[in-house]
C-alpha atoms as a PDB file:
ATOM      1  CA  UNK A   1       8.337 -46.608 -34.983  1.00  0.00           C
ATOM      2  CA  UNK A   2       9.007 -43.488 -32.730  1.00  0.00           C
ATOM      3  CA  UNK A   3      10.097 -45.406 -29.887  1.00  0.00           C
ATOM      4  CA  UNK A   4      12.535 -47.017 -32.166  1.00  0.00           C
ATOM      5  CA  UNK A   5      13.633 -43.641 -33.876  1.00  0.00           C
ATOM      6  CA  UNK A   6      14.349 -42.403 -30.466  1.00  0.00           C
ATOM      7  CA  UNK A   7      16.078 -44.984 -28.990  1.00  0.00           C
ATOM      8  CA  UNK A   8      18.052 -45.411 -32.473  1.00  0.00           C
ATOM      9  CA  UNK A   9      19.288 -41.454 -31.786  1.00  0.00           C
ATOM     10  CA  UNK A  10      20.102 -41.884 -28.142  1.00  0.00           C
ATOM     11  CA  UNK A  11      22.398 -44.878 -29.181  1.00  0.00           C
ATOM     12  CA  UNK A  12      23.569 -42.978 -31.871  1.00  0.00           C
ATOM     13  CA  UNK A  13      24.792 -40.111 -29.291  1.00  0.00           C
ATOM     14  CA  UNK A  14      26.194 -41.841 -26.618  1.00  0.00           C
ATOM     15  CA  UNK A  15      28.408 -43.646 -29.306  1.00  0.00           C
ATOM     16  CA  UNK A  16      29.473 -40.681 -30.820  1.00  0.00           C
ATOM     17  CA  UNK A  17      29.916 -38.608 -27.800  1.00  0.00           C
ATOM     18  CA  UNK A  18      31.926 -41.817 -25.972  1.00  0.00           C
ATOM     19  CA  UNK A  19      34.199 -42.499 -28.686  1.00  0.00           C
ATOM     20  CA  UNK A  20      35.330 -39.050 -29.170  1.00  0.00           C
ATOM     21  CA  UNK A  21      35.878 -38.518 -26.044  1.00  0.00           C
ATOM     22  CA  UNK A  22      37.855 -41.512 -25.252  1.00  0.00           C
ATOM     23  CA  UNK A  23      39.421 -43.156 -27.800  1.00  0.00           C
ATOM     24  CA  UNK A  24      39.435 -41.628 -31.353  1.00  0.00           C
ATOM     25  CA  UNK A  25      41.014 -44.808 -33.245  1.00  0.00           C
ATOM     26  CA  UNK A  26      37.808 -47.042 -32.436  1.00  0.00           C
ATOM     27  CA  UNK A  27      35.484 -43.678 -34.308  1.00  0.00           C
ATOM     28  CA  UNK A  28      37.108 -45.208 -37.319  1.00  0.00           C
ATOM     29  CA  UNK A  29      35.711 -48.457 -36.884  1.00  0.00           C
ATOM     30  CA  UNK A  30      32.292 -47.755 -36.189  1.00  0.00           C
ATOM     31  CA  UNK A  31      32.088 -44.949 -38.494  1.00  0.00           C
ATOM     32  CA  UNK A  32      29.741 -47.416 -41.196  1.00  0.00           C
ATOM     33  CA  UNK A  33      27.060 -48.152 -38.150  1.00  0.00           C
ATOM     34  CA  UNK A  34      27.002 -44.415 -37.327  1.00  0.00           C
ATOM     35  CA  UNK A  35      26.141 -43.362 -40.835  1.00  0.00           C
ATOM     36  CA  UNK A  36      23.427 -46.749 -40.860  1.00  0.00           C
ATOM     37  CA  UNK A  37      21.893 -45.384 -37.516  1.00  0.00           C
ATOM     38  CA  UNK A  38      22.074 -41.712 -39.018  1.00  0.00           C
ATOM     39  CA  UNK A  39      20.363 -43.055 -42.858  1.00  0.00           C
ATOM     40  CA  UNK A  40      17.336 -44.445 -40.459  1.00  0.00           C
ATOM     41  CA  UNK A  41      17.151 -41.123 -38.052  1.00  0.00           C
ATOM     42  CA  UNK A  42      16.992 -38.931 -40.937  1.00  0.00           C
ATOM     43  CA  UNK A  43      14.323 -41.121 -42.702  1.00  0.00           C
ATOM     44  CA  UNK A  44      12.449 -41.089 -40.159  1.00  0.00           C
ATOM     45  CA  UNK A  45      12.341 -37.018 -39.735  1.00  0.00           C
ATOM     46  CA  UNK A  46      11.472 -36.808 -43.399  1.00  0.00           C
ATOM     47  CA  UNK A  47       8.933 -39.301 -43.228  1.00  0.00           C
ATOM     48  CA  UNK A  48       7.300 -37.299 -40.031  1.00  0.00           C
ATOM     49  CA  UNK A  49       7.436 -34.295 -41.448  1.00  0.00           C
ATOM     50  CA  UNK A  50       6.199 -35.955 -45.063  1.00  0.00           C
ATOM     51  CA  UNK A  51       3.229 -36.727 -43.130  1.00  0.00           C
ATOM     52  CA  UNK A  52       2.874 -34.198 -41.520  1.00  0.00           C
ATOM     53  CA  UNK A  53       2.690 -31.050 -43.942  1.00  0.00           C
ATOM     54  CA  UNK A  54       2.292 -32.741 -47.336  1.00  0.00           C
ATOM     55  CA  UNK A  55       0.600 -35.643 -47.629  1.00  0.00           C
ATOM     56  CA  UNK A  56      -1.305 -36.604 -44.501  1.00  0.00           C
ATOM     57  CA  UNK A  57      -1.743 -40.745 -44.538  1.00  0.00           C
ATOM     58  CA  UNK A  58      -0.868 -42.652 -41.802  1.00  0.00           C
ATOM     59  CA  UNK A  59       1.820 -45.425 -43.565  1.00  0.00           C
ATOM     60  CA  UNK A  60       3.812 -45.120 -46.872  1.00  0.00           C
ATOM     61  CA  UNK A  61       1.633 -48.200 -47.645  1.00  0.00           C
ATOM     62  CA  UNK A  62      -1.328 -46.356 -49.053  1.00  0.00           C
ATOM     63  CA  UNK A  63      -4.006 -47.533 -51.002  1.00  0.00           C
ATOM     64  CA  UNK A  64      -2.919 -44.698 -53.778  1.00  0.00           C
ATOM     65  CA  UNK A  65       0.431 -46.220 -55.239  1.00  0.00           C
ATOM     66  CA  UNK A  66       1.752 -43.339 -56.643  1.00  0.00           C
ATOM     67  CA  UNK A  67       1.281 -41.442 -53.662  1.00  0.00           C
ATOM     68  CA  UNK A  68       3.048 -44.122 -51.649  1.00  0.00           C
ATOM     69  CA  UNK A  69       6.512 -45.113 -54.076  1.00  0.00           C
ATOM     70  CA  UNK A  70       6.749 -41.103 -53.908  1.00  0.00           C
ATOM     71  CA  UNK A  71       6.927 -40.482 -50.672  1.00  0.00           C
ATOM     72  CA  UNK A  72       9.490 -43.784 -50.620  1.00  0.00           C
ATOM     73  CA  UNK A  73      11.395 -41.405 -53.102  1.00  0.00           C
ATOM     74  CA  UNK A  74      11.616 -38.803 -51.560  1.00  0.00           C
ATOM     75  CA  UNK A  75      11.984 -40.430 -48.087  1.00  0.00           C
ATOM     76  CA  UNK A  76      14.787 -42.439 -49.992  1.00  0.00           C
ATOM     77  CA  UNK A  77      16.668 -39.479 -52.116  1.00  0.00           C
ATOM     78  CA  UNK A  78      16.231 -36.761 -49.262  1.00  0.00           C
ATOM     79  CA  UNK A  79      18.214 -38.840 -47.016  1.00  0.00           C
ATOM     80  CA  UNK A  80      20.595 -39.762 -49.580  1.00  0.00           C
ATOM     81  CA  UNK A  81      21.115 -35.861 -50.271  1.00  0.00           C
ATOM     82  CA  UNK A  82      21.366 -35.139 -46.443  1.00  0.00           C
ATOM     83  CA  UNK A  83      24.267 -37.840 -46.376  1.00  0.00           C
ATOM     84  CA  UNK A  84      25.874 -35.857 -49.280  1.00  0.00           C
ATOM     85  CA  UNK A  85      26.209 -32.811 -48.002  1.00  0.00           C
ATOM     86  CA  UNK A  86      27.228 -34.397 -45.043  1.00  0.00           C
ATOM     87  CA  UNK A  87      30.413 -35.671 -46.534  1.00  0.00           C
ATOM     88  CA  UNK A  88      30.811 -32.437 -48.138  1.00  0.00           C
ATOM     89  CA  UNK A  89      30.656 -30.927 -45.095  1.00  0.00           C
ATOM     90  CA  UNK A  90      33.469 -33.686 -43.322  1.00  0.00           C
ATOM     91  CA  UNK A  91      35.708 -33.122 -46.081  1.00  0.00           C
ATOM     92  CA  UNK A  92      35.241 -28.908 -46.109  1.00  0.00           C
ATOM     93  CA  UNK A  93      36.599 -29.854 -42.117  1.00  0.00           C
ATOM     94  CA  UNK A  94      39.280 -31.972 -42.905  1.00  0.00           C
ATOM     95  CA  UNK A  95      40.385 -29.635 -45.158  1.00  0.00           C
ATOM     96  CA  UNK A  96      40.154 -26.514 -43.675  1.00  0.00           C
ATOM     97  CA  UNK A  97      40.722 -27.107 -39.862  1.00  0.00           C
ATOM     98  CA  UNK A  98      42.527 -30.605 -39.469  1.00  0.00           C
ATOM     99  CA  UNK A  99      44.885 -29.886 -41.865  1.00  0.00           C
ATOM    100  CA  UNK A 100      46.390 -26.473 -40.964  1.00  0.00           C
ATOM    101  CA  UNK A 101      45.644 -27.021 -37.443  1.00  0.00           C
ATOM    102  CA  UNK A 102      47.677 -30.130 -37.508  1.00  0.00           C
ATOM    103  CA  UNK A 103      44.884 -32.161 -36.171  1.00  0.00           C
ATOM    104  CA  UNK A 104      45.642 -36.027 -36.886  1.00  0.00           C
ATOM    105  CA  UNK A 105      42.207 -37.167 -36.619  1.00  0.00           C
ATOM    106  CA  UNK A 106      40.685 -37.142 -40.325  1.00  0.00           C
ATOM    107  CA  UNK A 107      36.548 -37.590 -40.816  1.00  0.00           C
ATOM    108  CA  UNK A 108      37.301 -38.797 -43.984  1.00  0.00           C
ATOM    109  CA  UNK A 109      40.550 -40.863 -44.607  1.00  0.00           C
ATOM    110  CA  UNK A 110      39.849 -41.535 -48.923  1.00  0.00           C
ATOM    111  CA  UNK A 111      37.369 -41.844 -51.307  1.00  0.00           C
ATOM    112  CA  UNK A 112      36.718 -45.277 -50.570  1.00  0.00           C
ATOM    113  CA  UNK A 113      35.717 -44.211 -46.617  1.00  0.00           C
ATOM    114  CA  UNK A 114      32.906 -41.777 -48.301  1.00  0.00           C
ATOM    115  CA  UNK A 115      31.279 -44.028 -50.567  1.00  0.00           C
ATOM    116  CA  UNK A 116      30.816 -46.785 -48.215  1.00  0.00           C
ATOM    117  CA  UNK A 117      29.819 -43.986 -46.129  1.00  0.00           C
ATOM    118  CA  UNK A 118      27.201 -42.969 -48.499  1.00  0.00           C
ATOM    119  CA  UNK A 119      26.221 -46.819 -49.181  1.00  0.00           C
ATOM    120  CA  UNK A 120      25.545 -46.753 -44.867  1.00  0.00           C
ATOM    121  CA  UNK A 121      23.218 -44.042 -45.531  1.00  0.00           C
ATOM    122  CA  UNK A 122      21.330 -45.485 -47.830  1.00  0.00           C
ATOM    123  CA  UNK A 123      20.885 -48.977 -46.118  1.00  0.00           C
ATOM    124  CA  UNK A 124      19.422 -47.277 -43.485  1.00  0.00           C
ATOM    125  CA  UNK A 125      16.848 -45.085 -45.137  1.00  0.00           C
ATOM    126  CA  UNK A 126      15.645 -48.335 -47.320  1.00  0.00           C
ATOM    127  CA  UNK A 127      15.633 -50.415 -43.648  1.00  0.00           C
ATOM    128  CA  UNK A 128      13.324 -47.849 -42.136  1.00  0.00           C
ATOM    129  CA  UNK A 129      11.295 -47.834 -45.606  1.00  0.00           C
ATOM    130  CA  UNK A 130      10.626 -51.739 -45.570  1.00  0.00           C
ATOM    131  CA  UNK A 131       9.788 -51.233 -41.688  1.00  0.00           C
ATOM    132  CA  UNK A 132       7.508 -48.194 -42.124  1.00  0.00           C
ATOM    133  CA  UNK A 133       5.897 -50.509 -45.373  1.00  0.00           C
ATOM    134  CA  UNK A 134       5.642 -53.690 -43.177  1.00  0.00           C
ATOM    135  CA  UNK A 135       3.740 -51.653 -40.106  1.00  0.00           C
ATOM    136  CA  UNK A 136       1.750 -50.059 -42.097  1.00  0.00           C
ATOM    137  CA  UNK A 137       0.776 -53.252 -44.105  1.00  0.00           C
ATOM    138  CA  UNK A 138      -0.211 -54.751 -41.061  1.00  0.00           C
ATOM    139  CA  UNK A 139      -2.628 -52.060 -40.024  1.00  0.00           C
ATOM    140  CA  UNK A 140      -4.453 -52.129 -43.637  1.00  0.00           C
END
């Protein structure tokens, strides 16, 4: 599951970091598999550091239940709230520095744009819960 984190970020980065530097129209069109790839990273970082300082069990399939469908709520509504203040944070930029700077480029072109953004999101936090669920069902 780290290996896959990893190499999910790296992707993730060399996208980004190619697009923007070379051809800003195409950022709109592969803004919904950015957000995926960034609902899984972020998972993934709550769900390591879940484990790590709170409650120390080695797969969100526990034997507890309760224990378990929590930490796939918070793993879940973290990432969700991460994504949200992430599209505050596009539109406070968009509004404050594209605009009076004259920038055309726009992180956020409607509402529409941010909720499918926010739909991404949370696609790819519940893909890296049924993954995490399915490893960890296999070990037990």
């Amino acid at each position: 599951m780290v290996f896959i984190s990893l190499l999910s970020g790296l992707i993730f980065l060399l996208l980004h970091l190619t697009i923007t530097l070379f051809n800003f129209q195409l950022l709109y069109k592969i803004d919904k598999i950015e957000h995926f790839i960034a609902g899984f990273l972020v998972s993934f970082f709550i769900w390591a550091f879940v484990n790590k300082y709170f409650i120390p069990i080695k797969s969100l399939a526990s034997p507890d239940k309760s224990i378990s469908w929590f930490r796939k709520g918070f793993i879940f509504f973290g990432t969700i709230s991460i994504g949200f203040f992430w599209e505050i944070f596009e539109f406070l930029i968009d509004k404050f520095i594209n605009e009076p700077m004259n920038i055309p480029f726009r992180a956020q072109i409607d509402n529409f744009d941010t909720m499918t953004d926010m739909i991404a999101v949370a696609l790819g936090s519940l893909i890296f819960i049924i993954l995490t669920i399915q490893k960890g069902n296999r070990k037990n």
